[in-house]
C-alpha atoms as a PDB file:
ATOM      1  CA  UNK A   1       0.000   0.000   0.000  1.00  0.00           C
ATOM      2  CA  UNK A   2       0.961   3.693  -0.920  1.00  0.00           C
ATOM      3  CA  UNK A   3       0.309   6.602   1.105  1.00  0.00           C
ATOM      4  CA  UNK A   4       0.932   9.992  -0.121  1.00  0.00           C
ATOM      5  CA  UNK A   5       1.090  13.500   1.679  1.00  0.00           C
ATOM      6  CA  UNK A   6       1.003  16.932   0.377  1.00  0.00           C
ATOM      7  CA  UNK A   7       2.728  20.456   1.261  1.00  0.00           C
ATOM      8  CA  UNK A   8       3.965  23.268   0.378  1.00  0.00           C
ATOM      9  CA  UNK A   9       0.655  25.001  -0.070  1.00  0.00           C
ATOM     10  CA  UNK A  10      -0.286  28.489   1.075  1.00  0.00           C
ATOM     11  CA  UNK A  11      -0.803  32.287  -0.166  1.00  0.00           C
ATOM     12  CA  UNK A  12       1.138  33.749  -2.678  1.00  0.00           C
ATOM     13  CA  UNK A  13       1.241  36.577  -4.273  1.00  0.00           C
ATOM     14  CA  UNK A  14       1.195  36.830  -8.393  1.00  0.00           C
ATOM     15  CA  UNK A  15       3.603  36.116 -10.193  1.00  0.00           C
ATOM     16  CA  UNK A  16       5.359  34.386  -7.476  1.00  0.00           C
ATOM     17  CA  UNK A  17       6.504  30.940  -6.566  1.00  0.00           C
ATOM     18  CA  UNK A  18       5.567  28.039  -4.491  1.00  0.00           C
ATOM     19  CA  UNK A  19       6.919  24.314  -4.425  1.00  0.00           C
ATOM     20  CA  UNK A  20       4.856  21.470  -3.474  1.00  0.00           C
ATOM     21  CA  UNK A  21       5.685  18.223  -2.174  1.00  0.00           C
ATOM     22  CA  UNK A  22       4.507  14.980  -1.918  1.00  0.00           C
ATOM     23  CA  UNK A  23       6.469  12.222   0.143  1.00  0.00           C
ATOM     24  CA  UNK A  24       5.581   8.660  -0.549  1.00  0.00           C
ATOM     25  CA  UNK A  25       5.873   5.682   2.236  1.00  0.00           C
ATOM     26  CA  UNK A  26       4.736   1.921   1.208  1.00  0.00           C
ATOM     27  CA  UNK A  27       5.113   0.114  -2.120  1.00  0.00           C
ATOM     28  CA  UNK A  28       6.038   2.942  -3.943  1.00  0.00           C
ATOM     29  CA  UNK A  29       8.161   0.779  -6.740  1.00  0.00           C
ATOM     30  CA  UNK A  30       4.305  -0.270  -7.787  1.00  0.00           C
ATOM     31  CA  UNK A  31       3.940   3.388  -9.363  1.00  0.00           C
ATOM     32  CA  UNK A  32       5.541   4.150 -12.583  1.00  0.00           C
ATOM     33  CA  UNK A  33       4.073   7.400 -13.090  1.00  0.00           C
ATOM     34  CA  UNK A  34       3.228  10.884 -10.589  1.00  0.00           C
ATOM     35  CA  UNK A  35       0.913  13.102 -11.345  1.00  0.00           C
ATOM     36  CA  UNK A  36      -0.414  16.553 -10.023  1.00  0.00           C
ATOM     37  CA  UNK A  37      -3.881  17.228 -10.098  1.00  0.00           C
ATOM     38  CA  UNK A  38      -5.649  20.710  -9.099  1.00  0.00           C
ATOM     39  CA  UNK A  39      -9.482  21.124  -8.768  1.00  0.00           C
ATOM     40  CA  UNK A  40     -11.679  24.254  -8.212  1.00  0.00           C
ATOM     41  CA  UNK A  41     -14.411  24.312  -6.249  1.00  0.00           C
ATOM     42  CA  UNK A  42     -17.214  23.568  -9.148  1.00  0.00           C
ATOM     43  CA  UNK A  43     -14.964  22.323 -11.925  1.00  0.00           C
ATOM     44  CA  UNK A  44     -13.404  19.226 -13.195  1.00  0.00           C
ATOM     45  CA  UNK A  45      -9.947  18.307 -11.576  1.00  0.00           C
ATOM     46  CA  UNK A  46      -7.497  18.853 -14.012  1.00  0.00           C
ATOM     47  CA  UNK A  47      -4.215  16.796 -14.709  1.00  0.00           C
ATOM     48  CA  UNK A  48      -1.440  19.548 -14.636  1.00  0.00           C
ATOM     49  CA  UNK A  49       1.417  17.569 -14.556  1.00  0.00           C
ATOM     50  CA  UNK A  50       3.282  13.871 -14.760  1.00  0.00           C
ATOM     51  CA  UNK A  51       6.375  12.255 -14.415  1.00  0.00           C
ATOM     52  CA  UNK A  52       7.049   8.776 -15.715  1.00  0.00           C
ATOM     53  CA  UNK A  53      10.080   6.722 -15.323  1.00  0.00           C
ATOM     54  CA  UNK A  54      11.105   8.970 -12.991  1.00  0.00           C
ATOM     55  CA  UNK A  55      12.225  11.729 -15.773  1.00  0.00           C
ATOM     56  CA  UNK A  56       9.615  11.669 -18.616  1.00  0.00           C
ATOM     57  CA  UNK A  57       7.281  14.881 -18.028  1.00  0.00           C
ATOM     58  CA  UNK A  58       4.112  16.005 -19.841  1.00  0.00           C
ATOM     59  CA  UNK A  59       2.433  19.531 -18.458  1.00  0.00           C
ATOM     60  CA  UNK A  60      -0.919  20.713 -19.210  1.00  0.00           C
ATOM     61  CA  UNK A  61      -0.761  23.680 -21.791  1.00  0.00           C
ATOM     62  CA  UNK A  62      -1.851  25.815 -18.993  1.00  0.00           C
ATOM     63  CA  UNK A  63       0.913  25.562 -16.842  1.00  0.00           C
ATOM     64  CA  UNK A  64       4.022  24.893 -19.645  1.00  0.00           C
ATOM     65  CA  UNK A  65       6.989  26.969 -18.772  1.00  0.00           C
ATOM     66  CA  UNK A  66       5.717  27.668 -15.258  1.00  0.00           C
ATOM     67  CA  UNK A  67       6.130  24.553 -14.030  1.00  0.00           C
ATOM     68  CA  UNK A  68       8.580  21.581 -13.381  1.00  0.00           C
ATOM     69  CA  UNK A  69       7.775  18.123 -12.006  1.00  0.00           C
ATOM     70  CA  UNK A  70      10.789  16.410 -10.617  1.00  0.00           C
ATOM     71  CA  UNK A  71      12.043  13.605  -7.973  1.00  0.00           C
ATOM     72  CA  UNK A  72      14.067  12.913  -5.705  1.00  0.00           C
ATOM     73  CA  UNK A  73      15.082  10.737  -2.547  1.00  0.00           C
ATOM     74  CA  UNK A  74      14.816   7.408  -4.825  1.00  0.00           C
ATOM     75  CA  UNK A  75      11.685   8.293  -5.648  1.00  0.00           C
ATOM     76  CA  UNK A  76       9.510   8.941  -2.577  1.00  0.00           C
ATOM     77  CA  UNK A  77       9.196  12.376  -3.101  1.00  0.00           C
ATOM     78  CA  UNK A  78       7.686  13.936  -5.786  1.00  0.00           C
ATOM     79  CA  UNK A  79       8.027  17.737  -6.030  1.00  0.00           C
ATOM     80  CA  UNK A  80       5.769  20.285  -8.220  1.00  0.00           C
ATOM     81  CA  UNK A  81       7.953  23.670  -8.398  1.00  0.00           C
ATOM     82  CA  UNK A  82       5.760  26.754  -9.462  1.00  0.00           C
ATOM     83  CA  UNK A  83       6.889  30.149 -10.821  1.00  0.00           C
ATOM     84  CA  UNK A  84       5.114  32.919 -12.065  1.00  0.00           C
ATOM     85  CA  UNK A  85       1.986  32.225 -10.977  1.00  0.00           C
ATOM     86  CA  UNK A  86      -1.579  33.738 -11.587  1.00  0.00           C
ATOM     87  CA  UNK A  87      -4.760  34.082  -9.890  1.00  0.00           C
ATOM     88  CA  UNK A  88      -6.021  30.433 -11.979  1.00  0.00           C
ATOM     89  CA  UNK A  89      -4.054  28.760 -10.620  1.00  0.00           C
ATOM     90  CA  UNK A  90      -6.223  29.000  -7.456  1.00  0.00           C
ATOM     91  CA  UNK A  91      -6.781  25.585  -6.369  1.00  0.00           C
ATOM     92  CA  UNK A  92      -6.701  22.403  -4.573  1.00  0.00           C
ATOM     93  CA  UNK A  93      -3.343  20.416  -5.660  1.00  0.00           C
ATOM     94  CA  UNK A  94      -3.016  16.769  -5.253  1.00  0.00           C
ATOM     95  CA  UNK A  95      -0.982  14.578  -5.782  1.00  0.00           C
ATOM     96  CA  UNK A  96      -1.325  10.651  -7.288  1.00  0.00           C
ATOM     97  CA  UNK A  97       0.471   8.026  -8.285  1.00  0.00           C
ATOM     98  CA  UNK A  98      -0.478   5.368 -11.179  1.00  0.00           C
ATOM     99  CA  UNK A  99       0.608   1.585 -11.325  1.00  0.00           C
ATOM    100  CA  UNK A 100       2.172   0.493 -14.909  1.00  0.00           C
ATOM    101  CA  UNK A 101      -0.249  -0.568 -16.705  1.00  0.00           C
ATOM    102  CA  UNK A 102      -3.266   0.870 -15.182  1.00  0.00           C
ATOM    103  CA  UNK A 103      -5.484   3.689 -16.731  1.00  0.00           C
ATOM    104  CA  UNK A 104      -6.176   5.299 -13.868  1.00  0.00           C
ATOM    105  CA  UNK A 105      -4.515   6.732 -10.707  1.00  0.00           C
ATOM    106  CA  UNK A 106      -4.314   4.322  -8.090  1.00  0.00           C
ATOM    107  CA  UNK A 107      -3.517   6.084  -4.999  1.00  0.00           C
ATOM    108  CA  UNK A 108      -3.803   9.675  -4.476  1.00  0.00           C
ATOM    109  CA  UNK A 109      -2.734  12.424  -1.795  1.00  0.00           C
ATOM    110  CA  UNK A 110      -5.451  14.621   0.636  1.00  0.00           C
ATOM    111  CA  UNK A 111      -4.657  17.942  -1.066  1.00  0.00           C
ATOM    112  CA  UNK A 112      -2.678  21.231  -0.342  1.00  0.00           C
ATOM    113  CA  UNK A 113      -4.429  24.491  -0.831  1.00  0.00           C
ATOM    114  CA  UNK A 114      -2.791  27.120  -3.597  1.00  0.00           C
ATOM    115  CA  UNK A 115      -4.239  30.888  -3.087  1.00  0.00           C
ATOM    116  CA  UNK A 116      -2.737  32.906  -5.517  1.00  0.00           C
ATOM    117  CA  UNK A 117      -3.961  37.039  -4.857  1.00  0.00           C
ATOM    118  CA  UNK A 118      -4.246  39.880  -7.610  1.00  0.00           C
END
C-alpha cells in the first residue's frame, strides 16, 4: 500500500513561486508514473502535470513553462515547483500516483491548498 502526503501550499502573491511536495511511504516501486492534479471548487480536476520513469514529463498547456515536475530521494518524493503564478491557478493540488499498466490513478494524496492574490 501507498500513502501519499502533500505540502507546500499556502498564499502567494502573483507572479510568485511556491513548491509542493509529496512524500511517498509503502510500495512505492508499484507506481511508474506521478501526477499533479488541481481542482476548483465547481470544476473538473485537471491533470497539470506527470512524471514517468522517474524523468519523462508532460504539463498541461496551462501551466508549460511555469512549471517543473521532478524527484528525488529514490523516488519517494515527488516535487511540483511553481513560478510565475496567476490568480487560476487558485486551487486544490493533489498529488497521485499510477501503477504500470493501469489507466487510472491508483492512490492519491489529501490535497494542499494554492491561493494565488491579484
Amino acid at each position: 500500500q501507498v500513502q501519499l502526503v502533500e505540502s507546500g501550499g499556502g498564499l502567494v502573491q502573483a507572479g510568485g513561486s511556491l513548491r509542493l511536495s509529496c512524500a511517498a511511504n509503502g510500495r512505492i516501486f508499484s507506481i511508474n508514473t506521478w501526477g499533479w492534479h488541481r481542482q476548483v471548487p465547481g470544476k473538473q480536476r485537471e491533470e497539470v502535470a506527470t512524471i514517468t520513469g522517474g524523468r519523462i514529463t508532460q504539463y498541461a498547456d496551462s501551466v508549460k513553462g511555469r512549471f517543473l515536475v521532478s524527484r528525488a530521494d529514490a523516488g519517494k518524493t515527488v516535487y511540483l515547483q511553481m513560478n510565475n503564478l496567476t490568480p487560476e491557478d487558485t486551487a486544490v493540488y493533489y498529488c497521485a500516483g499510477r501503477i504500470r499498466g493501469f489507466g487510472s490513478y491508483n492512490v492519491w494524496g489529501q490535497g494542499t491548498q494554492v491561493t494565488v492574490s491579484s
